[in-house]
Protein backbone atom coordinates (compact mmCIF):
# COMPACT_ATOMS: atom_id res chain seq x y z
CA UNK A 1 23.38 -8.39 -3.33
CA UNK A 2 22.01 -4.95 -2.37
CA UNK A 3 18.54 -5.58 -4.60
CA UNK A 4 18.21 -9.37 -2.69
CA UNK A 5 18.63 -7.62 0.75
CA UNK A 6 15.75 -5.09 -0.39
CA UNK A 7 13.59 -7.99 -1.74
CA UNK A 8 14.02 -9.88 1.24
CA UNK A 9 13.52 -6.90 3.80
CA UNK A 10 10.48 -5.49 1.82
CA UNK A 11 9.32 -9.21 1.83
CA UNK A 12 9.70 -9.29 5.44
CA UNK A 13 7.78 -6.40 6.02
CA UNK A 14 4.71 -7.25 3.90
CA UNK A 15 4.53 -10.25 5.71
CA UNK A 16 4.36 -8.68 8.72
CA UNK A 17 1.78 -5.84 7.65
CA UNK A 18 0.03 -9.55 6.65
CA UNK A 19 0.01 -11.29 10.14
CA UNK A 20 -1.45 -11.97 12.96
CA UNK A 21 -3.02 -8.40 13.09
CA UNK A 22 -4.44 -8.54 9.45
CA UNK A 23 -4.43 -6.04 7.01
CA UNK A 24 -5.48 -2.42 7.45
CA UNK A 25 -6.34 -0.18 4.91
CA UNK A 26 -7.48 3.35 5.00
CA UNK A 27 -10.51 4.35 3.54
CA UNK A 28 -11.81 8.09 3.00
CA UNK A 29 -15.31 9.63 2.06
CA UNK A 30 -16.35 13.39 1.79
CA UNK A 31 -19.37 13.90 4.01
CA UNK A 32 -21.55 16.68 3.68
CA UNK A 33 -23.26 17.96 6.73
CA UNK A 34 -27.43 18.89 6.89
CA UNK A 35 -27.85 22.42 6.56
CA UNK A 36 -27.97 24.61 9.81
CA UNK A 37 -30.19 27.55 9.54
CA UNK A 38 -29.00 31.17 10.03
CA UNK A 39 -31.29 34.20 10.48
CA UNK A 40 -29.79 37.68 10.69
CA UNK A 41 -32.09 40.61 11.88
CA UNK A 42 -31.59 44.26 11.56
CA UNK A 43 -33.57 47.15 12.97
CA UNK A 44 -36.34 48.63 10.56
CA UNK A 45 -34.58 51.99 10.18
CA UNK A 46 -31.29 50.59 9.10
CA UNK A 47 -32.84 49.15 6.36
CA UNK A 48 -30.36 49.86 2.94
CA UNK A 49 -27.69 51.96 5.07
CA UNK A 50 -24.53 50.45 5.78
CA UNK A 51 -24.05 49.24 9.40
CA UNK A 52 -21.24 48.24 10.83
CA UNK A 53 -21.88 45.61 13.12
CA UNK A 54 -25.55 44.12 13.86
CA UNK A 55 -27.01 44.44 16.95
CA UNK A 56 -27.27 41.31 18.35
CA UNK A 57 -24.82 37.90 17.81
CA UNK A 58 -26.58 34.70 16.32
CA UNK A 59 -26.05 31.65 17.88
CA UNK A 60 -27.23 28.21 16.27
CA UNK A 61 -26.27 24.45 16.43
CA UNK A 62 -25.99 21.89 13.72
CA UNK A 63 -27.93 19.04 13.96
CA UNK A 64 -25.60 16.18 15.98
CA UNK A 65 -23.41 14.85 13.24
CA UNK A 66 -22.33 10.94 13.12
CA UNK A 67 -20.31 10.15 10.42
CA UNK A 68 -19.43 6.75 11.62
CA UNK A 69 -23.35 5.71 11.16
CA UNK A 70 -23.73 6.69 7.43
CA UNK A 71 -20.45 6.55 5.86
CA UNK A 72 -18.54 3.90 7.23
CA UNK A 73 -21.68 1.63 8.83
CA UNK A 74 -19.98 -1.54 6.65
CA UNK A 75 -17.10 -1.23 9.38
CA UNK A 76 -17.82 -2.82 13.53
CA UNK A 77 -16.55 -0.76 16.03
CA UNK A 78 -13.10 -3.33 16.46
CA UNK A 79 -12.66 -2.94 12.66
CA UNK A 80 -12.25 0.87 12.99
CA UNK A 81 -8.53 1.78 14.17
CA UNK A 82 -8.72 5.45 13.54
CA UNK A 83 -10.04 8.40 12.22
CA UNK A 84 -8.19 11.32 10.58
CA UNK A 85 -9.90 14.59 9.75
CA UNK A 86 -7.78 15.82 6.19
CA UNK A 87 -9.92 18.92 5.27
CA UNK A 88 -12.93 20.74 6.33
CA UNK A 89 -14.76 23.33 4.03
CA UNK A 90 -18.09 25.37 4.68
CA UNK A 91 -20.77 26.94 2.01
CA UNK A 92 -23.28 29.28 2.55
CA UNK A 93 -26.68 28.85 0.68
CA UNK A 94 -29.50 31.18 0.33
CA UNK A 95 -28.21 34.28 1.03
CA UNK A 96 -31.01 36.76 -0.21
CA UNK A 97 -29.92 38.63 -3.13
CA UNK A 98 -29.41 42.24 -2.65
CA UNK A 99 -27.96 41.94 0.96
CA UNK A 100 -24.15 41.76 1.45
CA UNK A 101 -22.31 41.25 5.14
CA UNK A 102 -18.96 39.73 6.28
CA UNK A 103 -19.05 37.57 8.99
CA UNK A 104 -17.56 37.04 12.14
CA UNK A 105 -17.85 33.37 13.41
CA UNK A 106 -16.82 31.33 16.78
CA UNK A 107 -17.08 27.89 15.32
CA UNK A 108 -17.02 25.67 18.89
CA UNK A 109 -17.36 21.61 18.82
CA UNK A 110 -19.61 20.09 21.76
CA UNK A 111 -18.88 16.46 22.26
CA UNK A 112 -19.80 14.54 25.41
CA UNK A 113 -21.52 17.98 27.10
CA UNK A 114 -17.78 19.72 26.74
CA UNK A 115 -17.27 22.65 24.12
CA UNK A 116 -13.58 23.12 22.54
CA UNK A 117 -12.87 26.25 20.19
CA UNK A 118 -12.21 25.28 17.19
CA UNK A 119 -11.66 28.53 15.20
CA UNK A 120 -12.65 32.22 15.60
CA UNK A 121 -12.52 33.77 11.82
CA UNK A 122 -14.07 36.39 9.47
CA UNK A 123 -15.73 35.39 6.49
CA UNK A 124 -15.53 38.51 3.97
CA UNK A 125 -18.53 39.00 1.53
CA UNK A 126 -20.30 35.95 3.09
CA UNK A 127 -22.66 36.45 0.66
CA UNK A 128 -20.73 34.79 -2.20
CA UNK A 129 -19.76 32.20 -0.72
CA UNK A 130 -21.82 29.76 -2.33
CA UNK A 131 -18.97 27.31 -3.61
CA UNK A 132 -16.81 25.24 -1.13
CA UNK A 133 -14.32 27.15 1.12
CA UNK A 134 -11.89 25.54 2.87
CA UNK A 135 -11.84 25.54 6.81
CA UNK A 136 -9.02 23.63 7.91
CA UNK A 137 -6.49 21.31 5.38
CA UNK A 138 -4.49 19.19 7.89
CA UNK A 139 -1.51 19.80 6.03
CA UNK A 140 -1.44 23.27 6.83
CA UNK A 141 -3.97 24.28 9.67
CA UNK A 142 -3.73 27.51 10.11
CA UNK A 143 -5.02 28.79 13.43
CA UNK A 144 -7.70 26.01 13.75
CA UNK A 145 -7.42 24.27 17.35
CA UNK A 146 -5.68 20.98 17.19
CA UNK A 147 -7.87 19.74 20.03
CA UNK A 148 -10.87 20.54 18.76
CA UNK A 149 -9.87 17.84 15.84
CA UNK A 150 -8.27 15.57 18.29
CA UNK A 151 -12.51 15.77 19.47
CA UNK A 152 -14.02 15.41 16.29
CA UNK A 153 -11.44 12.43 15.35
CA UNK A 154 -12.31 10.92 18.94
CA UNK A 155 -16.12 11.44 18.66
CA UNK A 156 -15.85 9.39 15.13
CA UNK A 157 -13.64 6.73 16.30
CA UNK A 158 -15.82 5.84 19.46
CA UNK A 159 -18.93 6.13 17.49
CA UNK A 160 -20.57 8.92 19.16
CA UNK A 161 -21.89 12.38 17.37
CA UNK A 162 -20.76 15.89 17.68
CA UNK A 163 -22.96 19.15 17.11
CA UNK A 164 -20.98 22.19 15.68
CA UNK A 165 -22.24 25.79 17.75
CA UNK A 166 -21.88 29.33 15.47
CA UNK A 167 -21.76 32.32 17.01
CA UNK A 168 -22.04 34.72 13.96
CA UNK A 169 -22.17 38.54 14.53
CA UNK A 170 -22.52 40.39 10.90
CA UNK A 171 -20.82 43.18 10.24
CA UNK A 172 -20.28 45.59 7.38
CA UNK A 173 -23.69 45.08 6.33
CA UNK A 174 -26.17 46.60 3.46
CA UNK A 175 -29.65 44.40 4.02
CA UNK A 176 -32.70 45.58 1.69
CA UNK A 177 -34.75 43.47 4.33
CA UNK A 178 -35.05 43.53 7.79
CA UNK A 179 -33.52 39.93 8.28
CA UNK A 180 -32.18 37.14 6.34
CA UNK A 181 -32.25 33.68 6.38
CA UNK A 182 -29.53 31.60 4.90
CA UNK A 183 -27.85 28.17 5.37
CA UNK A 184 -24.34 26.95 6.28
CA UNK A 185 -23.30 23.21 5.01
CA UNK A 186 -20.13 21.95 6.45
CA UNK A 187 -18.07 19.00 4.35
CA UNK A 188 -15.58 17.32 5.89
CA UNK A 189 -12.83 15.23 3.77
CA UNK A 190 -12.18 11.74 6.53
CA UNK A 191 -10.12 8.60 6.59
CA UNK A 192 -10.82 5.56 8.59
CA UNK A 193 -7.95 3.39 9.44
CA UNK A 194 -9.72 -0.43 8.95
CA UNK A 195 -8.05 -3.69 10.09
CA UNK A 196 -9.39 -5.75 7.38
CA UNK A 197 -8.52 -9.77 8.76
C-alpha cells in the first residue's frame, strides 16, 4: 500500500513538473573570461630589492562580459528562468619570470553604472598562479559579497553585461624589471534554469 501511495504521489508530481508550464531543465557551461591586462611599475632604483608595497595602486577593467550571448544564445529571453553562479576561479598569465609579488585586490562588479564589492583579498606569490584558483564556490562563499552575485546572476538573467574593476596594489615585491605586464582570466562555473515547452 505504502509503495502504490509513492507511485501514485511521485506520478502526480511528474505530471505536474510536465504541465501547463513545461519542463525546465538546468543547464551549466564553464565560461572563460578575455584576458584583462595588468601592468605593475616600480621605481628604477628599487630594481632587485625587496619592497614592500608599490607605489602606486593599479586599476583596470575587464572587457564587458555577456555570458548570456555566447553560451546560452540557443535559449530566448522567456526560455531563461534563472541564473545561478556555482564557482568562480581566476589565473594569472604572463607573469615575467624572475619577479615575485603578492597581491592585494578589490575585485568590484559594475552593472547598470552601479559598482558592488565583491571581494577584497590577497593573492600570495601571485606569480604562480598560473593554474585555476578558486574565487568563490557557492557552497561555501567565504567572505565574497552575496549581492555582488545576486548582480552578476541578475545581469545574466536580463541579458545585459557586466565589467569586473581590479584595484591591485603589489606588495612584497622582488622585480628584476622596472614593470611587468601580466594577465588575469576569470572562469566562472553557471547554470541556467530553461523552461523547455
Amino acid at each position: 500500500m505504502k509503495k502504490n501511495l509513492l507511485l501514485i504521489l511521485l506520478m502526480a508530481t511528474i505530471i505536474s513538473a510536465c504541465g501547463e508550464a513545461g519542463i525546465q531543465s538546468d543547464i551549466s557551461q564553464a565560461v572563460e573570461t578575455d584576458p584583462v591586462t595588468v601592468t605593475i611599475d616600480v621605481p628604477a632604483q628599487f630594481v632587485g630589492q625587496f619592497i614592500d608595497v608599490a607605489p602606486n595602486p593599479v586599476t583596470v577593467r575587464t572587457e564587458e562580459i555577456n555570458i548570456t550571448s555566447d553560451e546560452f544564445d540557443e535559449y530566448s529571453g522567456d526560455e531563461l528562468k534563472r541564473f545561478t553562479i556555482n564557482k568562480i576561479w581566476y589565473k594569472i598569465e604572463d607573469f615575467d619570470q624572475g619577479n615575485e609579488a603578492d597581491l592585494d585586490v578589490t575585485l568590484n562588479i559594475i552593472s547598470g553604472g552601479s559598482s558592488t564589492e565583491l571581494l577584497e583579498t590577497t593573492i600570495v606569490d601571485a606569480h604562480l598562479k598560473t593554474e585555476d584558483v578558486q574565487l568563490f564556490d557557492k557552497a561555501a562563499p567565504g567572505d565574497v559579497n552575496p549581492a555582488a552575485i545576486s548582480v552578476i546572476e541578475s545581469s545574466l538573467l536580463n541579458g545585459t553585461s557586466f565589467v569586473i574593476e581590479m584595484v591591485l596594489t603589489g606588495k612584497n615585491m622582488t622585480f628584476q624589471s622596472t614593470s611587468d605586464t601580466f594577465n588575469f582570466r576569470f572562469k566562472f562555473d553557471v547554470t541556467a534554469r530553461v523552461q523547455l515547452d
